[in-house]
C-alpha atoms as a PDB file:
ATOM      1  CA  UNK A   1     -11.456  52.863 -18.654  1.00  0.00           C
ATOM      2  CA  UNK A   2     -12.303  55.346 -21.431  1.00  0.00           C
ATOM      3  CA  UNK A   3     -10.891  55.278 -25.317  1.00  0.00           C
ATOM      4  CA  UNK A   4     -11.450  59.177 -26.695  1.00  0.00           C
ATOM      5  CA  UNK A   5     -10.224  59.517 -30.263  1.00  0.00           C
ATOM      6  CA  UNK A   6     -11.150  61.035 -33.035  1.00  0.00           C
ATOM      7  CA  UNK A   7     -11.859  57.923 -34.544  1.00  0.00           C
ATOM      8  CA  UNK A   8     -14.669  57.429 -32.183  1.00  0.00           C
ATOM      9  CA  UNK A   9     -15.739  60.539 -32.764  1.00  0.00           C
ATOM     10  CA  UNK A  10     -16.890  60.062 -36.982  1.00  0.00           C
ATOM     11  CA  UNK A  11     -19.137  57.436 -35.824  1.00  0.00           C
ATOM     12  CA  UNK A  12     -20.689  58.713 -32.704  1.00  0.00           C
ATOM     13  CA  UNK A  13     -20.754  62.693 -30.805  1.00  0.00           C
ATOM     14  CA  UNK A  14     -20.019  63.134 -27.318  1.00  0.00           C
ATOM     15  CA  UNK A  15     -23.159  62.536 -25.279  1.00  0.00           C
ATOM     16  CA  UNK A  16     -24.021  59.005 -27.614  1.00  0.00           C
ATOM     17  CA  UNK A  17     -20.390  58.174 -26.262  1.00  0.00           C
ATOM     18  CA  UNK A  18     -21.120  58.834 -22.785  1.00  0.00           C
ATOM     19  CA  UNK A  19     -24.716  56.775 -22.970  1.00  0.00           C
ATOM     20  CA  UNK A  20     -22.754  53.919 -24.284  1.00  0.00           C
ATOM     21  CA  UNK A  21     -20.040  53.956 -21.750  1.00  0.00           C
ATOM     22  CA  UNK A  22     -22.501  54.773 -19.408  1.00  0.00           C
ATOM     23  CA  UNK A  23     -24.113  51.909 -20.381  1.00  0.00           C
ATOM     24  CA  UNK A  24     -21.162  49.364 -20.333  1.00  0.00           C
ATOM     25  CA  UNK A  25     -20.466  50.400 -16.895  1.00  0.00           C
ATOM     26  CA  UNK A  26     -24.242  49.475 -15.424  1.00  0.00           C
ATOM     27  CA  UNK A  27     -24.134  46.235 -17.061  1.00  0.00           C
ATOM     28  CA  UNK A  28     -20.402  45.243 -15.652  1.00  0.00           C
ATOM     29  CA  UNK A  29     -21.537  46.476 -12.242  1.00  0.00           C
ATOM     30  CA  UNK A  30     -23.342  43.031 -11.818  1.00  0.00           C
ATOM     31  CA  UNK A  31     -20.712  40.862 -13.245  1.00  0.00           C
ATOM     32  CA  UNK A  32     -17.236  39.960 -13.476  1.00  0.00           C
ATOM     33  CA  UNK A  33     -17.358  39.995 -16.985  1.00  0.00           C
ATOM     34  CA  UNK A  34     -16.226  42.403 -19.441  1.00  0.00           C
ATOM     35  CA  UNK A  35     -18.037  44.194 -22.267  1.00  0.00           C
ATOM     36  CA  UNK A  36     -16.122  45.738 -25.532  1.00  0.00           C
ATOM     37  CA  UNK A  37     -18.233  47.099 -27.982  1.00  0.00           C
ATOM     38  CA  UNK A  38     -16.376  48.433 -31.097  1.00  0.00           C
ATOM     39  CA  UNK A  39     -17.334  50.076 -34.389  1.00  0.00           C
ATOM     40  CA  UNK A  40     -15.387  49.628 -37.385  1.00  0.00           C
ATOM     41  CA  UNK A  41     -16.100  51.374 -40.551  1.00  0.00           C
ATOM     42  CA  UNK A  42     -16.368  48.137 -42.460  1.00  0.00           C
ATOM     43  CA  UNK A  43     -14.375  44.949 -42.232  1.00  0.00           C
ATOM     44  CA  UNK A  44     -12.995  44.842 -45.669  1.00  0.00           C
ATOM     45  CA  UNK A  45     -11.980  46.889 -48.967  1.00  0.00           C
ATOM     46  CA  UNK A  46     -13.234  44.401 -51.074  1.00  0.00           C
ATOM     47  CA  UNK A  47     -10.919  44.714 -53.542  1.00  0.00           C
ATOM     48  CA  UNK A  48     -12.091  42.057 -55.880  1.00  0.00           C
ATOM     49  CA  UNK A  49     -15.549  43.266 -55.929  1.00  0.00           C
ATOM     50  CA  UNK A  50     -14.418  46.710 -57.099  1.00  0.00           C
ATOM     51  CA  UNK A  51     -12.933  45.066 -60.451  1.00  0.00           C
ATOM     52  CA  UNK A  52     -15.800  43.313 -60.883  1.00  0.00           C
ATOM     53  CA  UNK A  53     -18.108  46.333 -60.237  1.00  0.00           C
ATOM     54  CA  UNK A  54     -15.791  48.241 -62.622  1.00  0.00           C
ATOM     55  CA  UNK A  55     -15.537  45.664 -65.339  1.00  0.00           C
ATOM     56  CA  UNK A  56     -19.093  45.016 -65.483  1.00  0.00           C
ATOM     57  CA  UNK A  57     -20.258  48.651 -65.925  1.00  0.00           C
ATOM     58  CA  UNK A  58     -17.367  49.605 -68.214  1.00  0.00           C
ATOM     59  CA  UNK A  59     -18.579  46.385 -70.444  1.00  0.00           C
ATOM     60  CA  UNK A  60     -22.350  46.992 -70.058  1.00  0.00           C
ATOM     61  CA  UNK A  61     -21.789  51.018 -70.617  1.00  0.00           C
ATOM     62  CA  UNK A  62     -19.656  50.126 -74.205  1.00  0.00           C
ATOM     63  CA  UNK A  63     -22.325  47.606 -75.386  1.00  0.00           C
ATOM     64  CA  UNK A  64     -24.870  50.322 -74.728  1.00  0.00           C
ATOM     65  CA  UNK A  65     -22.750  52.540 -76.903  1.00  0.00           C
ATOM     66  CA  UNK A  66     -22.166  50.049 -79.382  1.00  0.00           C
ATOM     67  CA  UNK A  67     -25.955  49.487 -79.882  1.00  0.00           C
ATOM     68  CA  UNK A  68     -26.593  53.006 -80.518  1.00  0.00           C
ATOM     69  CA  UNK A  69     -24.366  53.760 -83.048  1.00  0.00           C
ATOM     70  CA  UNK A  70     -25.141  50.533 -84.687  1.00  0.00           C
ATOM     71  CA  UNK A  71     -21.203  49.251 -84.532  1.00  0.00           C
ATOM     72  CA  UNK A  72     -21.236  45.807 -82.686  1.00  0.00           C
ATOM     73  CA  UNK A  73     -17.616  45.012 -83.464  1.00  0.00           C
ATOM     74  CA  UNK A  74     -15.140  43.983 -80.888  1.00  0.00           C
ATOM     75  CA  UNK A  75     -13.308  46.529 -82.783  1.00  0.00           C
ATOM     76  CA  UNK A  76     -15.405  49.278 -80.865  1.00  0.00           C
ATOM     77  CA  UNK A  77     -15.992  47.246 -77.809  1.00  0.00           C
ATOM     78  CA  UNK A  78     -12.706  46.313 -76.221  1.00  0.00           C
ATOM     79  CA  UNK A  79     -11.072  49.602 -76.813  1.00  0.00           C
ATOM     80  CA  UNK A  80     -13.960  51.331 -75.180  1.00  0.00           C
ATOM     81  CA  UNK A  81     -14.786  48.388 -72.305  1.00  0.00           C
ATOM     82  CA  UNK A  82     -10.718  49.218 -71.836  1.00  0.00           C
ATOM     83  CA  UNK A  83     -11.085  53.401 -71.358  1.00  0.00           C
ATOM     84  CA  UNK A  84     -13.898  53.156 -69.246  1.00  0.00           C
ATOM     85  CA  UNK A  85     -12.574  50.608 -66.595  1.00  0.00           C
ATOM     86  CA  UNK A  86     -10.387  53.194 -65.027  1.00  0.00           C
ATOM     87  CA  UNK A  87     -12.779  56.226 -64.486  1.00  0.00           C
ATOM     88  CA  UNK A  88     -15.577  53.668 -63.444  1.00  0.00           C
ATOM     89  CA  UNK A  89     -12.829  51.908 -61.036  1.00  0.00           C
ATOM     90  CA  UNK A  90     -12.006  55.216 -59.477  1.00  0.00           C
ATOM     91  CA  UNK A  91     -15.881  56.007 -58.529  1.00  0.00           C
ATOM     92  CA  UNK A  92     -16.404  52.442 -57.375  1.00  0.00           C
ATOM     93  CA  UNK A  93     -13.437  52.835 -55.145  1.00  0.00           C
ATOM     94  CA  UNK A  94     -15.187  56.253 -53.506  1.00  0.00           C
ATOM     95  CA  UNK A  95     -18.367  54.043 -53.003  1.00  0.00           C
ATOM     96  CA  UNK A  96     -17.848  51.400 -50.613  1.00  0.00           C
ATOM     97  CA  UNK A  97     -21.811  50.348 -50.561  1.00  0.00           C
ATOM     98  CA  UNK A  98     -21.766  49.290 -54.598  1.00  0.00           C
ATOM     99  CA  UNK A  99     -18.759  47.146 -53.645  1.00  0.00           C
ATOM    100  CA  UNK A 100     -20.870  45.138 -51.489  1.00  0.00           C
ATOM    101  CA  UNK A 101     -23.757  45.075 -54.550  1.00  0.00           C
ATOM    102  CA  UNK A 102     -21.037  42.915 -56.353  1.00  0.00           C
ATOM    103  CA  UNK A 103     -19.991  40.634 -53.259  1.00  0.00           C
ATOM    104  CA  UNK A 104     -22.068  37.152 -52.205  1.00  0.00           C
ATOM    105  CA  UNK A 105     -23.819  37.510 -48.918  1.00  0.00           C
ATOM    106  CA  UNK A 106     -21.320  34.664 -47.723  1.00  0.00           C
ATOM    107  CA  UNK A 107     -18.309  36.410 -48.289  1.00  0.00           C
ATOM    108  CA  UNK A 108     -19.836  39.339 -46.553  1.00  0.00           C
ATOM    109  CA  UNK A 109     -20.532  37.568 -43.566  1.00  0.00           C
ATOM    110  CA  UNK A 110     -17.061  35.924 -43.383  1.00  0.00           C
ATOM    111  CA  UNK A 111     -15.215  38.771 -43.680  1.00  0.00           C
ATOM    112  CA  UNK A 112     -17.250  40.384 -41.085  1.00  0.00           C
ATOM    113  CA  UNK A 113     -16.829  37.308 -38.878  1.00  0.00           C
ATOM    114  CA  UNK A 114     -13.288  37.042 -39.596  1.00  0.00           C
ATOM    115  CA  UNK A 115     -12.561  40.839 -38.680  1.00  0.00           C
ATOM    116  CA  UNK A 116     -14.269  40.290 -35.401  1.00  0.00           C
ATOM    117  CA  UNK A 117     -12.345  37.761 -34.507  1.00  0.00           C
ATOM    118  CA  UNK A 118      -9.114  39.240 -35.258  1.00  0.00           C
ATOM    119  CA  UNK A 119      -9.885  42.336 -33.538  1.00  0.00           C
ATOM    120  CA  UNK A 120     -11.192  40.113 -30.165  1.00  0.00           C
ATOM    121  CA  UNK A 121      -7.179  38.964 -30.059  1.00  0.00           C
ATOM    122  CA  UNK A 122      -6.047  42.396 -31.267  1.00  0.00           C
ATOM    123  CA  UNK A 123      -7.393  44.459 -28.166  1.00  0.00           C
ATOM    124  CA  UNK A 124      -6.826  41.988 -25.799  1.00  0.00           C
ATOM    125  CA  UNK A 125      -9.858  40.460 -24.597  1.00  0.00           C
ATOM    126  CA  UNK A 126      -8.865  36.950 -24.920  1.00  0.00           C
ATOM    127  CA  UNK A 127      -6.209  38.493 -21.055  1.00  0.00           C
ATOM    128  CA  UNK A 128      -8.642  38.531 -18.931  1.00  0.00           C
ATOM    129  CA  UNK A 129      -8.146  37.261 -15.686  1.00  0.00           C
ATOM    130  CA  UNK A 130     -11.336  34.768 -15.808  1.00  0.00           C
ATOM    131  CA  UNK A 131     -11.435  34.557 -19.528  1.00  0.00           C
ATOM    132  CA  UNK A 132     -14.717  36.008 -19.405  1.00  0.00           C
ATOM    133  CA  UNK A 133     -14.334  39.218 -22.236  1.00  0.00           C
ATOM    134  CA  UNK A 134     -16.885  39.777 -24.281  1.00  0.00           C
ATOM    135  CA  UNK A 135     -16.745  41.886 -27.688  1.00  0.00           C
ATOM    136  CA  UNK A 136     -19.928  43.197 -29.593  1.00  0.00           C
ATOM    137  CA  UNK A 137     -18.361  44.286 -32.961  1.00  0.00           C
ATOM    138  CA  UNK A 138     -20.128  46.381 -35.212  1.00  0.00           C
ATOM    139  CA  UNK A 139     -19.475  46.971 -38.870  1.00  0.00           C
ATOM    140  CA  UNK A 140     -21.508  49.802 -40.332  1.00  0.00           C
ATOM    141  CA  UNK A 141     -20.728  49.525 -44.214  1.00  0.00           C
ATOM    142  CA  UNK A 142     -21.820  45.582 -44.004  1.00  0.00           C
ATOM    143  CA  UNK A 143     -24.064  46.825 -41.126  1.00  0.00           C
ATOM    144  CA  UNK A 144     -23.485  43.292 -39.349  1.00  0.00           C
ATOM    145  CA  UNK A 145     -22.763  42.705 -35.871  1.00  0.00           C
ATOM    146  CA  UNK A 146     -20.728  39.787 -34.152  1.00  0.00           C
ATOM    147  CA  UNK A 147     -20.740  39.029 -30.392  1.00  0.00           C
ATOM    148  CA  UNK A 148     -18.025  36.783 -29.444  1.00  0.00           C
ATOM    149  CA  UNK A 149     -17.061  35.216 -26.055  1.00  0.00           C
ATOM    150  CA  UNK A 150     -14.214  34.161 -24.408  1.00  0.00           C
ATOM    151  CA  UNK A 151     -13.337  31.036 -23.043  1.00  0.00           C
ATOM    152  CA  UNK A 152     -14.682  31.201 -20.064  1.00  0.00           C
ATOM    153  CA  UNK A 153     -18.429  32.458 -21.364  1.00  0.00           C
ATOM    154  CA  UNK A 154     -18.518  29.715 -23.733  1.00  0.00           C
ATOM    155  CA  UNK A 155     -17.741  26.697 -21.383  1.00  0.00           C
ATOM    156  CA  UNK A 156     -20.620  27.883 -19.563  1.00  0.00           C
ATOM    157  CA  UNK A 157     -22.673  29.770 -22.277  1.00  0.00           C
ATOM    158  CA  UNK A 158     -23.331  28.380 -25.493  1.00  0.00           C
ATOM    159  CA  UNK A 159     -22.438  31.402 -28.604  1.00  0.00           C
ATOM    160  CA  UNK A 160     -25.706  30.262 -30.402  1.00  0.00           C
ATOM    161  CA  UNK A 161     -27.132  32.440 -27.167  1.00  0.00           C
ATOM    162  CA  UNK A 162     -25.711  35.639 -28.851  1.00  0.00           C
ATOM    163  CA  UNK A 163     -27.061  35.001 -31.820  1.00  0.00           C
ATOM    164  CA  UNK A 164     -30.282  36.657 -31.567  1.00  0.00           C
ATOM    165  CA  UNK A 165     -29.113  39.708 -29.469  1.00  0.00           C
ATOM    166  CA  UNK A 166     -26.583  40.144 -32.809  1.00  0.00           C
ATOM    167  CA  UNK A 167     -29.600  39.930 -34.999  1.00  0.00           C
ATOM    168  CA  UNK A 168     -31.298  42.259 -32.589  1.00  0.00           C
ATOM    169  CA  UNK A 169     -28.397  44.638 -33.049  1.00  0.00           C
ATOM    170  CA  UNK A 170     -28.037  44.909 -36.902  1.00  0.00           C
ATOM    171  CA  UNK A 171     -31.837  45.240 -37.016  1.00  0.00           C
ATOM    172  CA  UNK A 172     -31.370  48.490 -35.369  1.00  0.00           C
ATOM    173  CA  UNK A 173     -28.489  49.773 -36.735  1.00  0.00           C
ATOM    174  CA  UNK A 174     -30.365  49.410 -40.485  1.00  0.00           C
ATOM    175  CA  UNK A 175     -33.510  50.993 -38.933  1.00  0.00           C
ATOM    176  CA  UNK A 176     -31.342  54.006 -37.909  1.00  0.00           C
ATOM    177  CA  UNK A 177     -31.135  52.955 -34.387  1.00  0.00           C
ATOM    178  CA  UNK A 178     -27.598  51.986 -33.199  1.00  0.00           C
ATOM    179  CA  UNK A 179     -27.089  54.088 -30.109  1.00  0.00           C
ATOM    180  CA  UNK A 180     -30.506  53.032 -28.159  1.00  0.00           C
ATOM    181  CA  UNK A 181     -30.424  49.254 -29.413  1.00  0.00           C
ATOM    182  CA  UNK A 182     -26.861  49.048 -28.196  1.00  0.00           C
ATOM    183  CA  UNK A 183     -27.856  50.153 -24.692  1.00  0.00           C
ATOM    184  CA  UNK A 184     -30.234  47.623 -24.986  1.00  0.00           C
ATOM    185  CA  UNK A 185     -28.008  44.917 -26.090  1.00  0.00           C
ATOM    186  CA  UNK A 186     -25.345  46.037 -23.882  1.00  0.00           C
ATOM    187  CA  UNK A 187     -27.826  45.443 -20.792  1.00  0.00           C
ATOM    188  CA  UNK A 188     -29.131  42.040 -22.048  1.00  0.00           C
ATOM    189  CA  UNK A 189     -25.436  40.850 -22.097  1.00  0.00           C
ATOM    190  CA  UNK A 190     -24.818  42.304 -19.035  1.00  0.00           C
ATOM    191  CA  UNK A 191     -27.710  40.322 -17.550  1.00  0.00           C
ATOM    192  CA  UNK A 192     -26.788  36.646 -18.768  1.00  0.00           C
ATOM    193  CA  UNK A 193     -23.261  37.087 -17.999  1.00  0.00           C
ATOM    194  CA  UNK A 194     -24.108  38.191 -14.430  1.00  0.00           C
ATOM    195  CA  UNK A 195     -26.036  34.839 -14.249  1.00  0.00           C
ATOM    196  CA  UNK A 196     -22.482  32.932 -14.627  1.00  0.00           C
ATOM    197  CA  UNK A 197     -19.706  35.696 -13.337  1.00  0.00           C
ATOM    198  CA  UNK A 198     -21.005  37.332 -10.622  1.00  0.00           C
ATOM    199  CA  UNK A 199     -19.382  40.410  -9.458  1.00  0.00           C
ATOM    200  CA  UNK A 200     -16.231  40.072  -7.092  1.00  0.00           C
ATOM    201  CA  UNK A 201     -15.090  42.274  -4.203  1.00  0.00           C
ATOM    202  CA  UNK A 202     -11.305  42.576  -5.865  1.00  0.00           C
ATOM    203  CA  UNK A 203     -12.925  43.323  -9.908  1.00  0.00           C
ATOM    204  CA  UNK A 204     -11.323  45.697 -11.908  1.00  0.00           C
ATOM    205  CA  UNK A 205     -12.194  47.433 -14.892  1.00  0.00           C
ATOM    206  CA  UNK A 206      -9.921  45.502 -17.561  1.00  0.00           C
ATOM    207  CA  UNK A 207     -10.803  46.540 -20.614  1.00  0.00           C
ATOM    208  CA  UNK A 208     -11.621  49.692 -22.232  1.00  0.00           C
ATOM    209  CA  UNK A 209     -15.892  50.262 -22.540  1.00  0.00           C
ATOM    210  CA  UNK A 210     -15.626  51.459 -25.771  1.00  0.00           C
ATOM    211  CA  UNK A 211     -13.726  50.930 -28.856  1.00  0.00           C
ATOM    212  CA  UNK A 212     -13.318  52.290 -32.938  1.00  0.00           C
ATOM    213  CA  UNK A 213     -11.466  51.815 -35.294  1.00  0.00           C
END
């Protein structure tokens, strides 16, 4: 099963599509299992962090000011702090990657955990007929990567085991990478979950090979 959209499409042209799917399909021809990899823009707008991005700058930008015309009254300093919050809150808005400057790596990695999650229940692979779905979520503005299985992988496989490959995965995306490391992680999956769900005579494709949003 094949998703073609145009969201697909921003993050990756026609022939990377066609190595991933191609990919996905060699690695589920071994195994019952089935393996979703999706790419999300980013898992969050990080709202708060752009009012503190924006506040900050508009604050240090008006000291600045107020040191070089020798005025360090709060007179000069609010008023100013207050003008320049909304044109600095605009650009910060069109700049996803200095929202993430002003968010703790925590949050970061919950949000990207959390989004993976919800999309795992959101496309369905938590249906499958032996509860063994498997999502590899990417998130390119965080450039993190969860891989989450159902419950049928994890009675059998523990999800520390995924950790690695994940790690494996981000590594490449930040190096510039993300096509040919996914192939590779794609494969690796394929291999321990063929270990556990073999392939059966009556397996159908369930879900689609390839996912965006």
């Amino acid at each position: 099963m094949t998703i073609m959209t145009e969201t697909i499409s921003t993050y990756l042209n026609a022939e990377q599509q066609a190595i991933i799917r191609e990919a996905v399909s060699r690695a589920e021809a071994g195994t019952s299992g089935e393996i979703v990899p999706m790419i999300v823009a980013g898992s969050d707008d990080y709202r708060e962090a752009a009012v503190h991005a924006a506040l900050i700058m508009a604050s240090l930008l008006s000291l600045t000011v107020s040191l070089v015309v020798h005025d360090p009254s709060v007179w000069l300093f609010i008023p100013l702090t207050f003008v320049l919050y909304f044109p600095l809150s605009a650009l910060v808005r069109r700049l996803p990657s200095l929202k993430l400057a002003f968010t703790p790596a925590a949050r970061v990695r919950e949000v990207v955990r959390h989004r993976a999650v919800r999309a795992f229940h959101e496309k369905g692979l938590h249906r499958t007929r032996e509860e063994n779905g498997i999502l590899i979520f990417i998130s390119l503005l965080e450039r993190k990567v969860w891989i989450l299985g159902d419950r049928g992988i994890n009675t059998v496989i523990p999800p520390e085991r995924w950790t690695s490959l994940a790690s494996a995965l981000a590594s490449g995306i930040r190096e510039g990478h993300m096509v040919e490391t996914l192939v590779t992680t794609i494969a690796e999956v394929g291999d321990i979950l063929t270990e556990h769900f073999p392939h059966r005579t009556d397996d159908s494709n369930e879900l689609p090979d390839l996912l965006a949003e």
